[in-house]
Protein backbone atom coordinates (compact mmCIF):
# COMPACT_ATOMS: atom_id res chain seq x y z
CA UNK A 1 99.29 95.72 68.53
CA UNK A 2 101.16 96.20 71.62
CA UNK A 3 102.83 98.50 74.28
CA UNK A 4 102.85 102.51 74.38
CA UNK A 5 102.41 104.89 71.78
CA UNK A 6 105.83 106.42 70.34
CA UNK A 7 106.26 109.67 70.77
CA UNK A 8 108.04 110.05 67.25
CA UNK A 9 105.57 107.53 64.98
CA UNK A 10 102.19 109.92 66.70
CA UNK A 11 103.61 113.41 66.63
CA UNK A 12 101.59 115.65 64.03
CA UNK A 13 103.89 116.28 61.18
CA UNK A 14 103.27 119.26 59.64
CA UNK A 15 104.69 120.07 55.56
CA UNK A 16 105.98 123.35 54.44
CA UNK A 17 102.79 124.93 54.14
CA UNK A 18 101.93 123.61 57.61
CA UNK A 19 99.67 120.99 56.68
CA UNK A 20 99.16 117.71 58.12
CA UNK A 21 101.60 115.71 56.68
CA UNK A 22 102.99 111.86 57.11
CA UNK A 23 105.34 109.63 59.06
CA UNK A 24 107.37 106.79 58.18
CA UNK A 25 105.88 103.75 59.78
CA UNK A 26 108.11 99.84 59.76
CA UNK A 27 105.95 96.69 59.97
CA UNK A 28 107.63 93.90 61.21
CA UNK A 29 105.38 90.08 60.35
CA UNK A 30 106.41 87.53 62.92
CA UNK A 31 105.93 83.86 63.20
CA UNK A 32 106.15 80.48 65.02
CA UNK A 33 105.73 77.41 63.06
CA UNK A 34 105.77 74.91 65.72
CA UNK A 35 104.50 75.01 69.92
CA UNK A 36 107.48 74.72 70.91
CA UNK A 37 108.58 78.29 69.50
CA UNK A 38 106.82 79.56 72.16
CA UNK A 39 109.31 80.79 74.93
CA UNK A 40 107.75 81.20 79.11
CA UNK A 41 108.93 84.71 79.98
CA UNK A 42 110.22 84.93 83.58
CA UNK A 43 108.54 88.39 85.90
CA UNK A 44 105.46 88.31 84.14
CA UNK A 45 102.30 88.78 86.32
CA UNK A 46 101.21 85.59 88.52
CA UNK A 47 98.78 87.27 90.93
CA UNK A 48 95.75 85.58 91.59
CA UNK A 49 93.46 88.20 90.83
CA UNK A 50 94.65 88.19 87.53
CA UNK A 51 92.90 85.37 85.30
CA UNK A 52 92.91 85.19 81.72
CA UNK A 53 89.40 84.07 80.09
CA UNK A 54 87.86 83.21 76.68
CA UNK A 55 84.57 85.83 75.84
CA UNK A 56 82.86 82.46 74.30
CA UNK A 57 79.49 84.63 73.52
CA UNK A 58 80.38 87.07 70.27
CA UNK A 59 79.19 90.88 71.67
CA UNK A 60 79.70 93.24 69.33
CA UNK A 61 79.49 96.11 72.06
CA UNK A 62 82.47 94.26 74.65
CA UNK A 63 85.05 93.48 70.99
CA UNK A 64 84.71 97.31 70.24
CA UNK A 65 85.20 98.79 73.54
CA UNK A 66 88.38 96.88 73.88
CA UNK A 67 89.95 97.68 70.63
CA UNK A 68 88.69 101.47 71.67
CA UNK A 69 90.24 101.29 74.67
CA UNK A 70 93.21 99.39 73.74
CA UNK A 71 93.87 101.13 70.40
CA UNK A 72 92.63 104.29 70.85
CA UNK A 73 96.23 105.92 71.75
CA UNK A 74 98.16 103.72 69.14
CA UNK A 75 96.26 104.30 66.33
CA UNK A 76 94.27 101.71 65.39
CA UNK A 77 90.87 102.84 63.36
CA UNK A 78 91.00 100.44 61.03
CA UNK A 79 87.52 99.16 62.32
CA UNK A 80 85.93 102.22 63.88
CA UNK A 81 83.88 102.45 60.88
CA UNK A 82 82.41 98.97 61.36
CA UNK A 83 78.89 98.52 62.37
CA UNK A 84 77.54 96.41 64.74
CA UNK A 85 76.45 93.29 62.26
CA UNK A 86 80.12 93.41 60.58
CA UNK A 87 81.45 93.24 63.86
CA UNK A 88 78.91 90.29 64.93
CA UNK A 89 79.68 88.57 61.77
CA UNK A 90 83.38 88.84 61.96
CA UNK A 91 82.98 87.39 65.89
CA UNK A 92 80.92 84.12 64.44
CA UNK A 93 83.51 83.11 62.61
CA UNK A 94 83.85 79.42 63.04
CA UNK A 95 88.00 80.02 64.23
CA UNK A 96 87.63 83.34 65.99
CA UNK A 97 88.35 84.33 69.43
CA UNK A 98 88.98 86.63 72.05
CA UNK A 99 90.82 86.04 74.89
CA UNK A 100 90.54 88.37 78.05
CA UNK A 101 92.55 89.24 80.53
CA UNK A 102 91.09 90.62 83.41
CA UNK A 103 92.35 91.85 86.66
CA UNK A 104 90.25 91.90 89.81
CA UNK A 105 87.06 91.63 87.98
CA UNK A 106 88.10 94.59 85.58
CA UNK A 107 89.04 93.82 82.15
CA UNK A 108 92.74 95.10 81.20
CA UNK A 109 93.23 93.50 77.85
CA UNK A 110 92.81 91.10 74.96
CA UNK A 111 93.90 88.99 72.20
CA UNK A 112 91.93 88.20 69.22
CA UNK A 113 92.79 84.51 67.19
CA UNK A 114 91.54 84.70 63.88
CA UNK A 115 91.46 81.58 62.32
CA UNK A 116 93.15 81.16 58.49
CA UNK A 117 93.22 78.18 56.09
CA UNK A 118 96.10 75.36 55.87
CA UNK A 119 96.26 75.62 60.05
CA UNK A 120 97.42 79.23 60.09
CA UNK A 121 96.18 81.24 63.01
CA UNK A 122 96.46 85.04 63.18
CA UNK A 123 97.22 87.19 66.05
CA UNK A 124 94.92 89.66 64.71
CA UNK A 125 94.79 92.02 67.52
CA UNK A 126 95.91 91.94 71.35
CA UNK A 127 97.56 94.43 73.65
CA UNK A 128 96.29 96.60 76.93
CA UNK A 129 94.12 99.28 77.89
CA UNK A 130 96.85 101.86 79.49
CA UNK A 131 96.36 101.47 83.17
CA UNK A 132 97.44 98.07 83.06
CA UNK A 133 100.79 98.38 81.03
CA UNK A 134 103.98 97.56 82.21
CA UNK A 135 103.27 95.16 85.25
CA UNK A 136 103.80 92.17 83.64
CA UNK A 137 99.88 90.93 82.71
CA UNK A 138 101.47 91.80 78.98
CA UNK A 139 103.56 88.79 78.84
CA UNK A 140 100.82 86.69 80.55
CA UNK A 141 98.05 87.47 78.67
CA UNK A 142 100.34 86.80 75.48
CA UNK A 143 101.60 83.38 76.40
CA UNK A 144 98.40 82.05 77.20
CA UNK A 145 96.84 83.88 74.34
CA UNK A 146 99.37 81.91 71.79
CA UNK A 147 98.86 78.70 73.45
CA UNK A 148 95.23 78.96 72.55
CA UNK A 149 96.39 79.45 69.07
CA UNK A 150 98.31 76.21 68.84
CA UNK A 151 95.43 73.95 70.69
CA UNK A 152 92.51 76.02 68.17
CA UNK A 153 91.67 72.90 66.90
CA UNK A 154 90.51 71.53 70.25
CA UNK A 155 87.70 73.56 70.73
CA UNK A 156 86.74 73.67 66.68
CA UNK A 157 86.45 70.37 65.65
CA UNK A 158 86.02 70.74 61.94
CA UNK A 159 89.22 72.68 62.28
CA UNK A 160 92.80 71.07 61.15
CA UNK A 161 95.78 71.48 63.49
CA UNK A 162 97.31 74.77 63.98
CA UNK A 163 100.57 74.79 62.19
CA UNK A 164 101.88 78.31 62.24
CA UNK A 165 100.83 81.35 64.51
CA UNK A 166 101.83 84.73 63.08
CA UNK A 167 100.98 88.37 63.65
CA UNK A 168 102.51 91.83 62.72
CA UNK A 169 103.30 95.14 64.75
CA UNK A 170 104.19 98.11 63.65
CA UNK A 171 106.24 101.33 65.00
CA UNK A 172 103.02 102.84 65.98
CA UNK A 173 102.79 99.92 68.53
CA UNK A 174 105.14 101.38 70.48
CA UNK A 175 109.04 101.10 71.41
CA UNK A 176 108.84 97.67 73.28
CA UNK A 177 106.32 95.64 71.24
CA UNK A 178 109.07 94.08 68.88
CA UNK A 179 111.29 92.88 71.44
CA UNK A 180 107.79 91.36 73.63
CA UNK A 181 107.16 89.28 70.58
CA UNK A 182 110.69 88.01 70.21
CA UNK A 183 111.23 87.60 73.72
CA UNK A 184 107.85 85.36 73.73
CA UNK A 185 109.53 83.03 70.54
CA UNK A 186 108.13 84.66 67.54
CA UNK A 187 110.53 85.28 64.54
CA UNK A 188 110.54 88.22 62.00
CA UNK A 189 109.85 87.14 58.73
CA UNK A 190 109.40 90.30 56.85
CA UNK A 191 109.74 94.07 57.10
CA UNK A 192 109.01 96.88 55.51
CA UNK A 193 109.03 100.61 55.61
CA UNK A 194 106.48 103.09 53.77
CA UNK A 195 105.10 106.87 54.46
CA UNK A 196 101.56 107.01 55.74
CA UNK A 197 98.92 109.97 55.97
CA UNK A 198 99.46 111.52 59.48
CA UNK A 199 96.30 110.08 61.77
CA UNK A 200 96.17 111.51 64.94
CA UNK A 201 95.22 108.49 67.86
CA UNK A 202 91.32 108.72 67.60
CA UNK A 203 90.75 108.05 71.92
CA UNK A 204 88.11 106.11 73.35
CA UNK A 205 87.46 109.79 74.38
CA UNK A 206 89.29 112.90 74.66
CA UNK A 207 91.70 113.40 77.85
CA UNK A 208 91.92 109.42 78.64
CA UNK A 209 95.26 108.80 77.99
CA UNK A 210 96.13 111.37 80.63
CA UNK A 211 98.19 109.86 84.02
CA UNK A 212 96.06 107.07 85.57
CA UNK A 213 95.32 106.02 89.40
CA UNK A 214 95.90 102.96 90.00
């Protein structure tokens, strides 16, 4: 859910026939299971034009262009096939949010809290479109993104205290997303390893993840 592709987990495996074939993907789960698991990171981004925002109206149109333009060179497709009322119904979910981070007016990531019973909250999806990796708004977005977990039950009121925040990543993710979520006071609590059909990263469209002015 995080970081820059890796080069290894989104090269195009072929068989001995040279067919598409598949690549070994790890999924680590991690965890906090109280507020104070959650661990300030020093150098993340403190600009001012950077401000991190709730998207309190559900729009089906803004969710999917971020996990386009998020995903789109990590692999994520589970929900390309969605259509717009699944995505609106998913989005009125008394628990669910997404939290923006924008930068200068121009959106450059999000995190999506999907609410689960017994006080669980999941990190369901959150990471950043690739012009704004690796200057920090990562570990910003992500702190305040988890503290919004823990308080969830503020802002629902038929909801019970949050009591554990978890999410998972994956080797897809890229090679730093493990050590962001540790560094930020989340704990592994399972792994595992399995072969999956060879997807090549679907794009928001073809050509973006090409070098980017910034």
């Amino acid at each position: 859910m995080h970081g820059s592709p890796d080069p290894a987990a989104t090269a195009a495996p072929t068989d001995a026939t040279g067919a598409p074939g598949t690549v070994s993907v790890t999924t680590w789960s991690l965890e906090q299971t109280s507020p104070h698991d959650l661990t300030p990171v020093h150098g993340v981004d403190t600009r001012p034009g950077v401000r991190i925002e709730r998207a309190e109206a559900p729009s089906p149109e803004f969710s999917r262009f971020l996990y386009t333009a998020v995903g789109g060179d990590v692999t994520w497709t589970d929900r390309l096939g969605w259509d717009r009322a699944r995505w609106q119904a998913f989005l009125e979910r008394p628990g669910t949010e997404t939290w923006v981070a924008w930068e200068r007016g121009t959106p450059a990531g999000f995190m999506e809290l999907d609410a689960q019973p017994e006080g669980v909250v999941e990190i369901s999806y959150f990471g950043l479109l690739p012009a704004f990796r690796g200057r920090g708004i990562g570990g910003r977005l992500l702190t305040a993104g988890t503290a919004r977990a823990w308080d969830l039950a503020l802002r629902w009121p038929h909801r019970e205290p949050t009591r554990r925040v978890w999410l998972h990543t994956c080797s897809k993710d890229g090679p730093h997303a493990l050590h962001t979520y540790r560094r930020h006071g989340f704990r592994v609590f399972a792994t595992t390893a399995e072969r999956e059909p060879y997807v090549p990263p679907p794009g928001p469209w073809p050509g973006a993840h090409g070098p980017h002015d910034r």
